[in-house]
PDB file of N, CA and C in Angstrom:
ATOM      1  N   UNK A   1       0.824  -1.198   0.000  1.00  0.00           N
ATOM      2  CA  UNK A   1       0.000   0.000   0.000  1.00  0.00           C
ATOM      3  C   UNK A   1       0.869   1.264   0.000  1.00  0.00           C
ATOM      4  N   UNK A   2       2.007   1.108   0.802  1.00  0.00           N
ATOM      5  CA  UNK A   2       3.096   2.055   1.171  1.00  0.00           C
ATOM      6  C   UNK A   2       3.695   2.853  -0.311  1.00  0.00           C
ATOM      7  N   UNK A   3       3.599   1.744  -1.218  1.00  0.00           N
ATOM      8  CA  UNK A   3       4.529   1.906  -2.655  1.00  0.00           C
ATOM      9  C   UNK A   3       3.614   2.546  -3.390  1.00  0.00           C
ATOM     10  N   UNK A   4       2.120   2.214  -3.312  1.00  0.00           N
ATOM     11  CA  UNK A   4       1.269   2.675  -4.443  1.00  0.00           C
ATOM     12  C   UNK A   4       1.151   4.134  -3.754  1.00  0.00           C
ATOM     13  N   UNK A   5       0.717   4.459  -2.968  1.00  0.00           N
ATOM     14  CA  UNK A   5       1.090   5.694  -2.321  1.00  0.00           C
ATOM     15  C   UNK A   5       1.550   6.647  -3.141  1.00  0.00           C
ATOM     16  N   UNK A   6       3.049   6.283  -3.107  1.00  0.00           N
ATOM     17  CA  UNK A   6       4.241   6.829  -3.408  1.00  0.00           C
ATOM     18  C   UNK A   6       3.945   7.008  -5.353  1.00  0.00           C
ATOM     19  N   UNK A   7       3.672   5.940  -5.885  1.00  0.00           N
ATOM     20  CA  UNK A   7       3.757   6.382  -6.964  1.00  0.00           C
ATOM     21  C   UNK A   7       2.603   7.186  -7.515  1.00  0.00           C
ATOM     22  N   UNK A   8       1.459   6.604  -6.864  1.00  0.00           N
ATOM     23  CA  UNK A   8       0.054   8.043  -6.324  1.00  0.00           C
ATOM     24  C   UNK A   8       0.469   9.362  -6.402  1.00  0.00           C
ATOM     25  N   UNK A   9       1.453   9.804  -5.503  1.00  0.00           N
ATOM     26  CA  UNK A   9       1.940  11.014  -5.259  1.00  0.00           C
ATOM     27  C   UNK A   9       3.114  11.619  -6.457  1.00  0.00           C
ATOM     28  N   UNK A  10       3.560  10.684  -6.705  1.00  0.00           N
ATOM     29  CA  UNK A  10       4.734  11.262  -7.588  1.00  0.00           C
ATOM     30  C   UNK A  10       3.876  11.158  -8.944  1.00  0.00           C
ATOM     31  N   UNK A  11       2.822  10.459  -9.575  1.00  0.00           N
ATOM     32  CA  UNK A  11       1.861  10.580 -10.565  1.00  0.00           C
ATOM     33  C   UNK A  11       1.284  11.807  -9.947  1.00  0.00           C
ATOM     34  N   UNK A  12       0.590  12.679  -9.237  1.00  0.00           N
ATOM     35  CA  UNK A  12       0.322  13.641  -9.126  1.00  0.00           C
ATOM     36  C   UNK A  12       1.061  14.842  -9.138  1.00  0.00           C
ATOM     37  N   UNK A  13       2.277  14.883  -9.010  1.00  0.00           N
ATOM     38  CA  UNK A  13       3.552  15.702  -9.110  1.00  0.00           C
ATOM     39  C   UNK A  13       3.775  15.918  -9.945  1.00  0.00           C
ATOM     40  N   UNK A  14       4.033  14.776 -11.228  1.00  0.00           N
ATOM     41  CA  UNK A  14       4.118  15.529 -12.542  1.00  0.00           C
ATOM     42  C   UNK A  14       2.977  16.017 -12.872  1.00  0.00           C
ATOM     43  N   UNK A  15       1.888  15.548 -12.922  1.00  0.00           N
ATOM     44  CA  UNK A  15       0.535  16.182 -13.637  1.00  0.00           C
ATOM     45  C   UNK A  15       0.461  17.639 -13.288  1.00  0.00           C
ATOM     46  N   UNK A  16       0.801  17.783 -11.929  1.00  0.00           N
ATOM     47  CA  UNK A  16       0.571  19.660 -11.130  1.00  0.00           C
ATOM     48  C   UNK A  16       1.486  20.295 -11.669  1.00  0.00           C
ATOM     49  N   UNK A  17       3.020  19.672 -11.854  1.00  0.00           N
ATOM     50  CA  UNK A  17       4.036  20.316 -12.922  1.00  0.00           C
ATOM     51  C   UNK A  17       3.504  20.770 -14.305  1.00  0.00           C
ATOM     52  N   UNK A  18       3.073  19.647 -14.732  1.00  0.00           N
ATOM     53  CA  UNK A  18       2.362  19.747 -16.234  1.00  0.00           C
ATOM     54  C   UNK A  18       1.182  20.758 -16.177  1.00  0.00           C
ATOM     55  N   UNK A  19       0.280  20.884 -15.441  1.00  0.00           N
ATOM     56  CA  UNK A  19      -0.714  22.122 -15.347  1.00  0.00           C
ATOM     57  C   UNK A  19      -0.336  22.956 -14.840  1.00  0.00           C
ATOM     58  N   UNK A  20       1.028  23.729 -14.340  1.00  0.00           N
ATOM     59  CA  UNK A  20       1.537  24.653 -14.167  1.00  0.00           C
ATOM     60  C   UNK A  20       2.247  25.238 -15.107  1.00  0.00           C
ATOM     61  N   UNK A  21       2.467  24.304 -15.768  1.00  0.00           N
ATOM     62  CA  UNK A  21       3.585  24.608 -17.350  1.00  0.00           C
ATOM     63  C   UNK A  21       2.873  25.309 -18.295  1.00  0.00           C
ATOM     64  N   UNK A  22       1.818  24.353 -18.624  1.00  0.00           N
ATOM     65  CA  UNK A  22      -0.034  24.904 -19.134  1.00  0.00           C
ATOM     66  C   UNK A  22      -0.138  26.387 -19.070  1.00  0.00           C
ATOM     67  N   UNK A  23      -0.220  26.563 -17.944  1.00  0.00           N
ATOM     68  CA  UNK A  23      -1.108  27.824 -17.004  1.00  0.00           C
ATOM     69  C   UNK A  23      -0.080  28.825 -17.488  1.00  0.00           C
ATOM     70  N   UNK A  24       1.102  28.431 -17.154  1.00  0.00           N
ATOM     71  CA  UNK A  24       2.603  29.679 -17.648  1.00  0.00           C
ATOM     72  C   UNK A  24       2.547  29.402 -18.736  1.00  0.00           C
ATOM     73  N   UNK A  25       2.282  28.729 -19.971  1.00  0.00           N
ATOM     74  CA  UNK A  25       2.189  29.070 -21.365  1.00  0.00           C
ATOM     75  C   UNK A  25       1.413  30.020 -21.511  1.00  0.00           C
ATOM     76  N   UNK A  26       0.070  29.840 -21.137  1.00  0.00           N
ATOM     77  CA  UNK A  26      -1.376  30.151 -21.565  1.00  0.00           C
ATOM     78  C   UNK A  26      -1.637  31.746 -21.094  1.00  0.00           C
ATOM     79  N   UNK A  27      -0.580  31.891 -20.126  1.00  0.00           N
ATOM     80  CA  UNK A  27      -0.580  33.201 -19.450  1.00  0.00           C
ATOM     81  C   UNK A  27       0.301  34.095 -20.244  1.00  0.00           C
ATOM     82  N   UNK A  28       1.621  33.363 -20.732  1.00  0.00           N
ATOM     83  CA  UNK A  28       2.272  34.180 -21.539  1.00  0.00           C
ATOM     84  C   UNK A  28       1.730  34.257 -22.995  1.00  0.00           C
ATOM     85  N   UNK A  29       0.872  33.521 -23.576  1.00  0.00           N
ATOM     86  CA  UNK A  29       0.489  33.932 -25.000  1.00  0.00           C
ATOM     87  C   UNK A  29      -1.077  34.842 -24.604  1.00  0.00           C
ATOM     88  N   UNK A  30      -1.460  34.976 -23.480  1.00  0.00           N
ATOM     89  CA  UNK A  30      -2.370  35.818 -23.213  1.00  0.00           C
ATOM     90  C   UNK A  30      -1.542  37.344 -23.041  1.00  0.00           C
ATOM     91  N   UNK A  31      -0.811  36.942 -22.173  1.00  0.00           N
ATOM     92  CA  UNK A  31      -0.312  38.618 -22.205  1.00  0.00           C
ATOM     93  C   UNK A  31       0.783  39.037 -23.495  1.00  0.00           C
ATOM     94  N   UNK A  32       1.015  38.203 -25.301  1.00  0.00           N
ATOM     95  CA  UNK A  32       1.160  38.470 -25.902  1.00  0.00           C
ATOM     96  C   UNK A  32       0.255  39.161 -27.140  1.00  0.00           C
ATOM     97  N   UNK A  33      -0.795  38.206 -26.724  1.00  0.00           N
ATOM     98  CA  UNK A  33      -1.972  38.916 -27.596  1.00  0.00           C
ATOM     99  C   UNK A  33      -3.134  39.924 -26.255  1.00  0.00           C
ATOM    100  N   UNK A  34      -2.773  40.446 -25.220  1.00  0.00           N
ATOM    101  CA  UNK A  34      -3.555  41.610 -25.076  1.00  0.00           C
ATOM    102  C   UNK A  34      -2.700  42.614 -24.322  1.00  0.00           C
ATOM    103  N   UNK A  35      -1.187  42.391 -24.327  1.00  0.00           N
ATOM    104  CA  UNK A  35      -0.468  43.272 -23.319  1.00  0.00           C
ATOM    105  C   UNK A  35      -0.118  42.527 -22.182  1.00  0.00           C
ATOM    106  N   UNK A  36       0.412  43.217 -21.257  1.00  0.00           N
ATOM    107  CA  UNK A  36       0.815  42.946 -19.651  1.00  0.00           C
ATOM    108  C   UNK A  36      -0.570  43.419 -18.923  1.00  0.00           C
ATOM    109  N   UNK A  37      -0.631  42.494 -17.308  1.00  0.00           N
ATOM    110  CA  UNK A  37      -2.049  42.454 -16.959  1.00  0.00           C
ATOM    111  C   UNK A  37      -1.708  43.618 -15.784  1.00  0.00           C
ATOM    112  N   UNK A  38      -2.952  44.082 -15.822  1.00  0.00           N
ATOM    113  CA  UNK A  38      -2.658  45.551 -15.085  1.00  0.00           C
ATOM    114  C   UNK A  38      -3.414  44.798 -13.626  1.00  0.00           C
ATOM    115  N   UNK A  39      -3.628  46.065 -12.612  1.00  0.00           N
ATOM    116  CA  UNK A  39      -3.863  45.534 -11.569  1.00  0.00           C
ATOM    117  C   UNK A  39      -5.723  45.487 -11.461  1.00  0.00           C
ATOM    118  N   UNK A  40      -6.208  44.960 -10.188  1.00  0.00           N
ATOM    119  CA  UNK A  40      -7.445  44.911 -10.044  1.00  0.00           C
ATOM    120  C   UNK A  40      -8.208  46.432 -10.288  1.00  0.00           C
ATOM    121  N   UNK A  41      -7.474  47.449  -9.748  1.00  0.00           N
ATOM    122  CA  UNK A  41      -8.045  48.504  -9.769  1.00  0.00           C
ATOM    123  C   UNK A  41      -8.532  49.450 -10.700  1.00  0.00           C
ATOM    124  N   UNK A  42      -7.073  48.885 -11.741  1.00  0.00           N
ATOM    125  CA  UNK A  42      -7.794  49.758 -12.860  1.00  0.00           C
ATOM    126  C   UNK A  42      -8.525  49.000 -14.324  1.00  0.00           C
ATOM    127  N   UNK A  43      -8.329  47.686 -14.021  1.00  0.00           N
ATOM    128  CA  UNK A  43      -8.729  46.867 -14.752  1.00  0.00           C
ATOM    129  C   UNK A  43     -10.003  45.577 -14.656  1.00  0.00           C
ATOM    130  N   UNK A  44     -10.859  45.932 -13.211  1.00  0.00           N
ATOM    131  CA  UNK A  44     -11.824  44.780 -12.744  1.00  0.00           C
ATOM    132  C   UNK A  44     -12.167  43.432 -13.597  1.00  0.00           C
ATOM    133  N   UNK A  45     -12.200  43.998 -14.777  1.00  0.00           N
ATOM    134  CA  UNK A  45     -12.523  42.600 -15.566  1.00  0.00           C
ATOM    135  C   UNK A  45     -11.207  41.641 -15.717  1.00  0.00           C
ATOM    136  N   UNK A  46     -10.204  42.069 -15.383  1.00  0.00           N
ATOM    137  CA  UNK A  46      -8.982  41.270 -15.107  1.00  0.00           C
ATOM    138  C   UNK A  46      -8.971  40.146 -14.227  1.00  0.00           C
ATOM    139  N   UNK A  47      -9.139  40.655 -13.288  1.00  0.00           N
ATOM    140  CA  UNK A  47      -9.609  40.672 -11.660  1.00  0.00           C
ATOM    141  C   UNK A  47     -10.656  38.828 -11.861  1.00  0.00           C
ATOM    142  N   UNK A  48     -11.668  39.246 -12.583  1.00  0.00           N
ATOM    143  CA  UNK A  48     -12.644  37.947 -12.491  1.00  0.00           C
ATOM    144  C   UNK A  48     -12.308  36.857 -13.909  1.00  0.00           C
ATOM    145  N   UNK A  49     -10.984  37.571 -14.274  1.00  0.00           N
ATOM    146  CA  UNK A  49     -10.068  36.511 -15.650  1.00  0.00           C
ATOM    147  C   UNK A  49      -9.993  35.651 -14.742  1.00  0.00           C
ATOM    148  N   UNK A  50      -9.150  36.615 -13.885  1.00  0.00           N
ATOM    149  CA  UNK A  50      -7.725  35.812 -12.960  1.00  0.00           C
ATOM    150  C   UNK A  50      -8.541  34.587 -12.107  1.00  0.00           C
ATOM    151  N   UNK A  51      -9.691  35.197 -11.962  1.00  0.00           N
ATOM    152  CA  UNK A  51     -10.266  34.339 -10.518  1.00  0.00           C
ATOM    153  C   UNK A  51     -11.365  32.949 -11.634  1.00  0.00           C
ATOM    154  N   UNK A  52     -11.603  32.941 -12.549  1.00  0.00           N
ATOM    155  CA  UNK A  52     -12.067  32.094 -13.549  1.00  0.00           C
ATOM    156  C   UNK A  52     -10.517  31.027 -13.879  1.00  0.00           C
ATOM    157  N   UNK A  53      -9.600  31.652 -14.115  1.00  0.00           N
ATOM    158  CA  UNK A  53      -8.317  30.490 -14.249  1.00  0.00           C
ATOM    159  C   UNK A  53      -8.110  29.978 -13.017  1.00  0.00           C
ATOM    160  N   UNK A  54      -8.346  31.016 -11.715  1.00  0.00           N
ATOM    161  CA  UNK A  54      -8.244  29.848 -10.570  1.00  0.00           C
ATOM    162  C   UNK A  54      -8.959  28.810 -10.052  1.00  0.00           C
ATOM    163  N   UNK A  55     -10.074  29.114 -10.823  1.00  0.00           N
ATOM    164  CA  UNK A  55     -10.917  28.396 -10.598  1.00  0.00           C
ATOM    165  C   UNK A  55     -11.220  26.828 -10.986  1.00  0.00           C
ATOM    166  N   UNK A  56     -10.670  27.271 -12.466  1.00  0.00           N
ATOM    167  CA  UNK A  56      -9.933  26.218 -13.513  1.00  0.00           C
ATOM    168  C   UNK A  56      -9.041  24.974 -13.206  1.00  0.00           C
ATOM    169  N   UNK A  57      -8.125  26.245 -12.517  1.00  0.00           N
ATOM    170  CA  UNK A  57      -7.033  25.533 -11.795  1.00  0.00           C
ATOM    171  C   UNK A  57      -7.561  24.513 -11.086  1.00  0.00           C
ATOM    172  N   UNK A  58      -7.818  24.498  -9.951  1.00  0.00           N
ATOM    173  CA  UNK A  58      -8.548  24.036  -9.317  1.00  0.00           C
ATOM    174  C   UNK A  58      -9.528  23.085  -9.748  1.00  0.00           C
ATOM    175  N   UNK A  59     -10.429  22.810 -10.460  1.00  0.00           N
ATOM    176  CA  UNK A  59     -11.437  21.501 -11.140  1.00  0.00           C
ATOM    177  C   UNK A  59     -10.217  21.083 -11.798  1.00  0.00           C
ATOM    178  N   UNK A  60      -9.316  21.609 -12.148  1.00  0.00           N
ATOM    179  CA  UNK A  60      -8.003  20.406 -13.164  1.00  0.00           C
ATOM    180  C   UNK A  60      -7.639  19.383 -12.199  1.00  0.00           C
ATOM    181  N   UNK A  61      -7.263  20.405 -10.874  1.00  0.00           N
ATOM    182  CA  UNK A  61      -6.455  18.994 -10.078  1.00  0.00           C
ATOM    183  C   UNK A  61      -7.199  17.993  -9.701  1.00  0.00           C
ATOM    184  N   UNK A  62      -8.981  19.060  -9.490  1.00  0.00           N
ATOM    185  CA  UNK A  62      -9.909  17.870  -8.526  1.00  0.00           C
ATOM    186  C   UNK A  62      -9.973  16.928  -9.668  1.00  0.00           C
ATOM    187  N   UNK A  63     -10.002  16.786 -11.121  1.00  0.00           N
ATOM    188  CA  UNK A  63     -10.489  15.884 -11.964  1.00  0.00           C
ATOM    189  C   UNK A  63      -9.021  14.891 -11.945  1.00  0.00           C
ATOM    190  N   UNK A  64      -8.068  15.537 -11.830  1.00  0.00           N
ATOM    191  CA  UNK A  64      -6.877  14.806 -11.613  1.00  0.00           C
ATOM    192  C   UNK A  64      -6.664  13.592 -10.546  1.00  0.00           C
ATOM    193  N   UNK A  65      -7.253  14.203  -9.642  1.00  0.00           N
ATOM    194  CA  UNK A  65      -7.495  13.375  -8.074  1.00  0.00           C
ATOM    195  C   UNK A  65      -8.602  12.528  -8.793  1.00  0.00           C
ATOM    196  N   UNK A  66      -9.750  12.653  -8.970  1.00  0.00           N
ATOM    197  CA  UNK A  66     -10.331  11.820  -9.325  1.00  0.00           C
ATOM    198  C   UNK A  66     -10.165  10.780  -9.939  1.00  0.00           C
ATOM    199  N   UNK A  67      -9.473  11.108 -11.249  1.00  0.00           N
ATOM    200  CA  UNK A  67      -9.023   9.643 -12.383  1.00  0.00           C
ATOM    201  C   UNK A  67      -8.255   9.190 -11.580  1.00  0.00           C
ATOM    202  N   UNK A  68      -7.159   9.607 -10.484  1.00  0.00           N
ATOM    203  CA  UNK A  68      -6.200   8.918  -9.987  1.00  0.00           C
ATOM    204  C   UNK A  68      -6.792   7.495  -9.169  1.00  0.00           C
ATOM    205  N   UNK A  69      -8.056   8.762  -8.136  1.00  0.00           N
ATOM    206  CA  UNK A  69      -8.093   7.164  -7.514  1.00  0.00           C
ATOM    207  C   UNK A  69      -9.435   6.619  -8.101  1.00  0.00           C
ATOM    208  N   UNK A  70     -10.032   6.782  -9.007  1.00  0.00           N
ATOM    209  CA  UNK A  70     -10.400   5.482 -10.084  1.00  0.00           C
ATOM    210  C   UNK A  70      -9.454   4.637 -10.618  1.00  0.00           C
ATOM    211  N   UNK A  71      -8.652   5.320 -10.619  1.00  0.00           N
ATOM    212  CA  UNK A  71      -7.304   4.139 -11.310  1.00  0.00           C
ATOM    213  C   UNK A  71      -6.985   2.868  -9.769  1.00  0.00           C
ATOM    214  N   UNK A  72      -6.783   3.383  -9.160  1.00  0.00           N
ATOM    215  CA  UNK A  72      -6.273   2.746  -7.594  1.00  0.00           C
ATOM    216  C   UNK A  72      -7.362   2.225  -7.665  1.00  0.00           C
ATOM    217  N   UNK A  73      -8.746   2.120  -7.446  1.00  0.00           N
ATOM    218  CA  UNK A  73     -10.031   1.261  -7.131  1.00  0.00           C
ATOM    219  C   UNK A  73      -9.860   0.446  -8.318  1.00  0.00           C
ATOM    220  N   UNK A  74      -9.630   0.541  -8.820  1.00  0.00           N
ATOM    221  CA  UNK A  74      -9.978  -0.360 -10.291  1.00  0.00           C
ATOM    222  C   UNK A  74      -8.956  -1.387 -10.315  1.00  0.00           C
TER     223      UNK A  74
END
């Protein structure tokens, strides 16, 4: 159980690497095609970009966790 664990975790390590890599692409060809991102204040609709990719973020890993341990039950 100790081992599957382990490779559990280190299969989740690259994947969070890999959707971080994603996220820093996707961020830099965003701020090639509209500029550099200004702050909340003068830009609000920025503001609920930013919080829609975190959001993103976030259902990636939960779907990540998920297939993982469907894989382990199975």
């Amino acid at each position: 159980m100790h081992g599957e664990l382990m490779e559990f975790n280190e299969l989740l390590q690259k994947q969070l690497l890999y959707r971080e890599s994603q996220l820093k692409h996707l961020t830099e060809e965003l701020v090639s095609l509209r500029g550099p991102v200004s702050t909340c204040n003068t830009m609000p609709d920025l503001c609920v970009s930013s919080f829609f990719v975190s959001v993103l973020s976030v259902m990636w890993i939960f779907c990540l966790i998920m297939d993982c341990v469907n894989l382990l039950l199975s």
